[in-house]
PDB file of N, CA and C in Angstrom:
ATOM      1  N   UNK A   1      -3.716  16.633  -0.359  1.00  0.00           N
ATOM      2  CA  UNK A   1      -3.284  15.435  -1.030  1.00  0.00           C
ATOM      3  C   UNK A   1      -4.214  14.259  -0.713  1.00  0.00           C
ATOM      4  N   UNK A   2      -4.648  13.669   0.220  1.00  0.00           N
ATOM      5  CA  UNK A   2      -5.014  12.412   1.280  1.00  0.00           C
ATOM      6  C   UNK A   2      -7.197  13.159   0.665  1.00  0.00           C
ATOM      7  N   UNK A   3      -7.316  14.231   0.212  1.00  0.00           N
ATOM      8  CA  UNK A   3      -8.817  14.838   0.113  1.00  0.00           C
ATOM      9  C   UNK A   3      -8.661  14.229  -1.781  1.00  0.00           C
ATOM     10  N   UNK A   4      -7.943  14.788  -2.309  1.00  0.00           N
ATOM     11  CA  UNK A   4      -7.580  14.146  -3.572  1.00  0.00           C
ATOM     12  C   UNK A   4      -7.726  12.389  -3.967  1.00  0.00           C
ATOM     13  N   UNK A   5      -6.666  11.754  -3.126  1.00  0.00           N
ATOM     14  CA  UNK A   5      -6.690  10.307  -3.261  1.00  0.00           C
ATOM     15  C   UNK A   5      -8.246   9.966  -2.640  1.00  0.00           C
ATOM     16  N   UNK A   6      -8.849  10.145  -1.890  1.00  0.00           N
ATOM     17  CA  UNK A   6     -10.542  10.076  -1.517  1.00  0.00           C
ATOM     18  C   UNK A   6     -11.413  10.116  -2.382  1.00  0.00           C
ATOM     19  N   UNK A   7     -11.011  11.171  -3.158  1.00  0.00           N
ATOM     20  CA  UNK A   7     -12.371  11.565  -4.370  1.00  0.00           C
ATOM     21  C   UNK A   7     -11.669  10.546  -5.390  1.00  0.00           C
ATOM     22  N   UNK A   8     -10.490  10.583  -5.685  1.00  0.00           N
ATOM     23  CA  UNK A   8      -9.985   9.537  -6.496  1.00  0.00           C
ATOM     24  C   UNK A   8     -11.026   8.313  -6.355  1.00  0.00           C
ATOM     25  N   UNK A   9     -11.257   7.983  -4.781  1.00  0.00           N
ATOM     26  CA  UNK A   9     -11.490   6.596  -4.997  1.00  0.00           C
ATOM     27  C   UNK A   9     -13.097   6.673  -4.858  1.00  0.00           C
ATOM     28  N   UNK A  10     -13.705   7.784  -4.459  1.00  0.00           N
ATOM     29  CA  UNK A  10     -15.039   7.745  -4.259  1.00  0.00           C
ATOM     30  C   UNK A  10     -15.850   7.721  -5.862  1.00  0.00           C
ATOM     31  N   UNK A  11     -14.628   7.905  -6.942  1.00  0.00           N
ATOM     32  CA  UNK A  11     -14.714   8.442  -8.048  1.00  0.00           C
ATOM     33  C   UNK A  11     -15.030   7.170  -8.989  1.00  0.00           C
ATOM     34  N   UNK A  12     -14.138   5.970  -8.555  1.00  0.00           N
ATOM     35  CA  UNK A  12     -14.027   4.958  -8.657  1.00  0.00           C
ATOM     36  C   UNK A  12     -15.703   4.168  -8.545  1.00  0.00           C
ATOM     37  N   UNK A  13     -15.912   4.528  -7.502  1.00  0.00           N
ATOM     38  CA  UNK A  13     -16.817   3.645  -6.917  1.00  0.00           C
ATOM     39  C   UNK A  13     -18.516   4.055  -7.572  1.00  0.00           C
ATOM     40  N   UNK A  14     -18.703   5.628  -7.907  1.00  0.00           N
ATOM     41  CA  UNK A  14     -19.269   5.701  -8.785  1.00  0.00           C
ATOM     42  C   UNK A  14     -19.338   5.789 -10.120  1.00  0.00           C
ATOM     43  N   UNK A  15     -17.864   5.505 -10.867  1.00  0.00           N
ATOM     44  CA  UNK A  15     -18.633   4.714 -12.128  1.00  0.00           C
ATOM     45  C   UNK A  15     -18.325   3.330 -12.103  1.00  0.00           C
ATOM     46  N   UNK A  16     -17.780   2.730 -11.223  1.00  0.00           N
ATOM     47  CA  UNK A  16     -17.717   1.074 -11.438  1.00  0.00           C
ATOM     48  C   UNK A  16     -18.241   0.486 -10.624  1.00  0.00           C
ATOM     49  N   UNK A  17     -19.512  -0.704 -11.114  1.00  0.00           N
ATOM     50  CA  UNK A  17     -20.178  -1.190 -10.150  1.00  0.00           C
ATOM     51  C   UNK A  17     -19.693  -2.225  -9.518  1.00  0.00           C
ATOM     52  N   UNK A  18     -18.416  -2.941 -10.021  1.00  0.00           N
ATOM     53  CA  UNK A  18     -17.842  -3.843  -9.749  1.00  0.00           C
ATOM     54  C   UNK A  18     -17.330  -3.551  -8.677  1.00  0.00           C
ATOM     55  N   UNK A  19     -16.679  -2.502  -8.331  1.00  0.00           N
ATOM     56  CA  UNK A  19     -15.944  -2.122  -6.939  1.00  0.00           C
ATOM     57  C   UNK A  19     -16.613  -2.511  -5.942  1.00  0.00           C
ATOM     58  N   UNK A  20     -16.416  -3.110  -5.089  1.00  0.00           N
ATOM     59  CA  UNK A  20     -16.916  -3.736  -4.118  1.00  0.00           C
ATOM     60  C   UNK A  20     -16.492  -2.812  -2.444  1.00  0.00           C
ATOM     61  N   UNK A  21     -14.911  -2.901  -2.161  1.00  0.00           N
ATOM     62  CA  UNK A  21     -14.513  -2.135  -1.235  1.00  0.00           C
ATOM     63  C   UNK A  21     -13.514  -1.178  -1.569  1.00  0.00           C
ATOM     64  N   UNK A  22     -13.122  -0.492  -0.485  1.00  0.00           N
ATOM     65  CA  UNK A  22     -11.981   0.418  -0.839  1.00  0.00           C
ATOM     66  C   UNK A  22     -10.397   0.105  -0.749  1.00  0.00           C
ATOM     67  N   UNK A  23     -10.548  -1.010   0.070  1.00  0.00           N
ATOM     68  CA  UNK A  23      -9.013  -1.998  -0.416  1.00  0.00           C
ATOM     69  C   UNK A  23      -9.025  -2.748  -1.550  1.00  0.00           C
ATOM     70  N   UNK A  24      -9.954  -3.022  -2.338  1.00  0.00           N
ATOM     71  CA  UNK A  24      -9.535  -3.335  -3.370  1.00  0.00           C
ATOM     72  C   UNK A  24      -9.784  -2.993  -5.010  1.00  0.00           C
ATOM     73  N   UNK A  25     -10.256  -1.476  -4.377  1.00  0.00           N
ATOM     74  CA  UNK A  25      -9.691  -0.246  -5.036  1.00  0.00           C
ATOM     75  C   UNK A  25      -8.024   0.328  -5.133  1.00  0.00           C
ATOM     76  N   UNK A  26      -7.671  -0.082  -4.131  1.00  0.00           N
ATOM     77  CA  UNK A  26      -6.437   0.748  -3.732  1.00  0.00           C
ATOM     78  C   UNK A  26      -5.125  -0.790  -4.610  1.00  0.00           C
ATOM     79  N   UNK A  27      -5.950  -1.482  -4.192  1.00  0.00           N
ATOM     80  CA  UNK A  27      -4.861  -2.489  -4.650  1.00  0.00           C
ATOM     81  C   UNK A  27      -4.705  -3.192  -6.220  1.00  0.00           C
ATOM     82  N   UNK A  28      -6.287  -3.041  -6.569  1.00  0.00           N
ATOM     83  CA  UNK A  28      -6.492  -3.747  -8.023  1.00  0.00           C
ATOM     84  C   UNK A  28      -6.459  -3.233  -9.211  1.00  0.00           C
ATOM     85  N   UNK A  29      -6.757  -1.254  -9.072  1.00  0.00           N
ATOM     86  CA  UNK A  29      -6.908  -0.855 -10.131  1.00  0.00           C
ATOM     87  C   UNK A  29      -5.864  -0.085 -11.006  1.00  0.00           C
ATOM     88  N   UNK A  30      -5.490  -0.434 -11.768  1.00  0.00           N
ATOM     89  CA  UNK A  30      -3.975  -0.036 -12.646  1.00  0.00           C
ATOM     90  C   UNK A  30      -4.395   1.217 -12.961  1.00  0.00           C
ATOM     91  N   UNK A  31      -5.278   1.837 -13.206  1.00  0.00           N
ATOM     92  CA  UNK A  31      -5.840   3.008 -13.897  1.00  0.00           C
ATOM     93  C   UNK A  31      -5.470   4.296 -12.904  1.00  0.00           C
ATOM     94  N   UNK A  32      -5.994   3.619 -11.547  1.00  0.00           N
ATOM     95  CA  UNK A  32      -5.906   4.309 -10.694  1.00  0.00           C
ATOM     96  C   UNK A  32      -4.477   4.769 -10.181  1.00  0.00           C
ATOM     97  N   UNK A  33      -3.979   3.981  -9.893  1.00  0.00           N
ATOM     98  CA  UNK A  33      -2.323   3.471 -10.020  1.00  0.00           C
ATOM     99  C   UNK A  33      -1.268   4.524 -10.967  1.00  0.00           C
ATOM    100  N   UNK A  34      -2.252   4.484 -12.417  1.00  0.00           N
ATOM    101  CA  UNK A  34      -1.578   5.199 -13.231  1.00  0.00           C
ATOM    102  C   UNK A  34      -1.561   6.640 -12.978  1.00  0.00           C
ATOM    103  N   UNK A  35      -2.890   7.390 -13.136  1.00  0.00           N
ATOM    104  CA  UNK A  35      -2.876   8.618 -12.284  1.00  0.00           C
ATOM    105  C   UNK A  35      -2.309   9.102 -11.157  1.00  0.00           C
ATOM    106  N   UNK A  36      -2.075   8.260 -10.474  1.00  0.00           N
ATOM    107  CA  UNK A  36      -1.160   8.728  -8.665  1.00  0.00           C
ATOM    108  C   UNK A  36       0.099   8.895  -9.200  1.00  0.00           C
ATOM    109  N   UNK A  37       0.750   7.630 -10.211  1.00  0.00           N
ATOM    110  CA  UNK A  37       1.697   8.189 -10.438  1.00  0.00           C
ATOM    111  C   UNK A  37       2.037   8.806 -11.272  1.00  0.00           C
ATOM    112  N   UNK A  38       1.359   9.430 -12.301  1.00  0.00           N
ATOM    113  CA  UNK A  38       1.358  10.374 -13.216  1.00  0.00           C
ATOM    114  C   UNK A  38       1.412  11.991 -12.552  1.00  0.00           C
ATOM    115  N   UNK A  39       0.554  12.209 -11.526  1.00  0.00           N
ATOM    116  CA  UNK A  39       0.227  13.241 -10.763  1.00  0.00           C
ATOM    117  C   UNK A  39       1.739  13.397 -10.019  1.00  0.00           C
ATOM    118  N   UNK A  40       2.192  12.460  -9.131  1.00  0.00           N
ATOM    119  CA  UNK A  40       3.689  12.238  -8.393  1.00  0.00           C
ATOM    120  C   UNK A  40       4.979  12.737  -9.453  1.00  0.00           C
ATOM    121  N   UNK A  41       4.473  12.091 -10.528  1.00  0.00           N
ATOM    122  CA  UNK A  41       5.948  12.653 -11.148  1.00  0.00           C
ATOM    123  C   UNK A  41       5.871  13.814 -11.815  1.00  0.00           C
ATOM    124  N   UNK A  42       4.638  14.209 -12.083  1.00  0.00           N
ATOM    125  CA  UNK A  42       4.220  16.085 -12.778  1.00  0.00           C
ATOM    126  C   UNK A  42       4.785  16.839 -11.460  1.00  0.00           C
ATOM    127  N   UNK A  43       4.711  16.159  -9.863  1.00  0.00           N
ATOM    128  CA  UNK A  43       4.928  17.075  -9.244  1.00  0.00           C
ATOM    129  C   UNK A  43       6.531  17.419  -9.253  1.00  0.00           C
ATOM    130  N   UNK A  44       7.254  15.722  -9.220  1.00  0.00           N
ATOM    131  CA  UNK A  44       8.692  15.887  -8.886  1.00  0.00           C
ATOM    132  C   UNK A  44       9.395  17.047 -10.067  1.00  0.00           C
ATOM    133  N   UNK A  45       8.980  16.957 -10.743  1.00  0.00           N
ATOM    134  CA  UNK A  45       9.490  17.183 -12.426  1.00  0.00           C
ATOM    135  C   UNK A  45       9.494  18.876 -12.244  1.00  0.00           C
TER     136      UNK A  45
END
């Protein structure tokens, strides 16, 4: 799970040059946001 959310964000960081750090990856991006919880509720379901 925690190897997943990583590449998530390493994923981030190479296509957006804007990303600056990884907190505000975690905090700013809705996209990202959307997938975690898209992935969370495919699992509950």
């Amino acid at each position: 799970m925690f190897k997943r959310i990583r590449e998530d964000i390493r994923t981030v960081f190479d296509k957006d040059p804007a990303a600056r750090n990884t907190l505000e990856v975690l905090l700013c991006y809705p996209g990202l946001h959307a997938v975690w919880f898209y992935r969370l509720a495919h699992f509950l379901y």
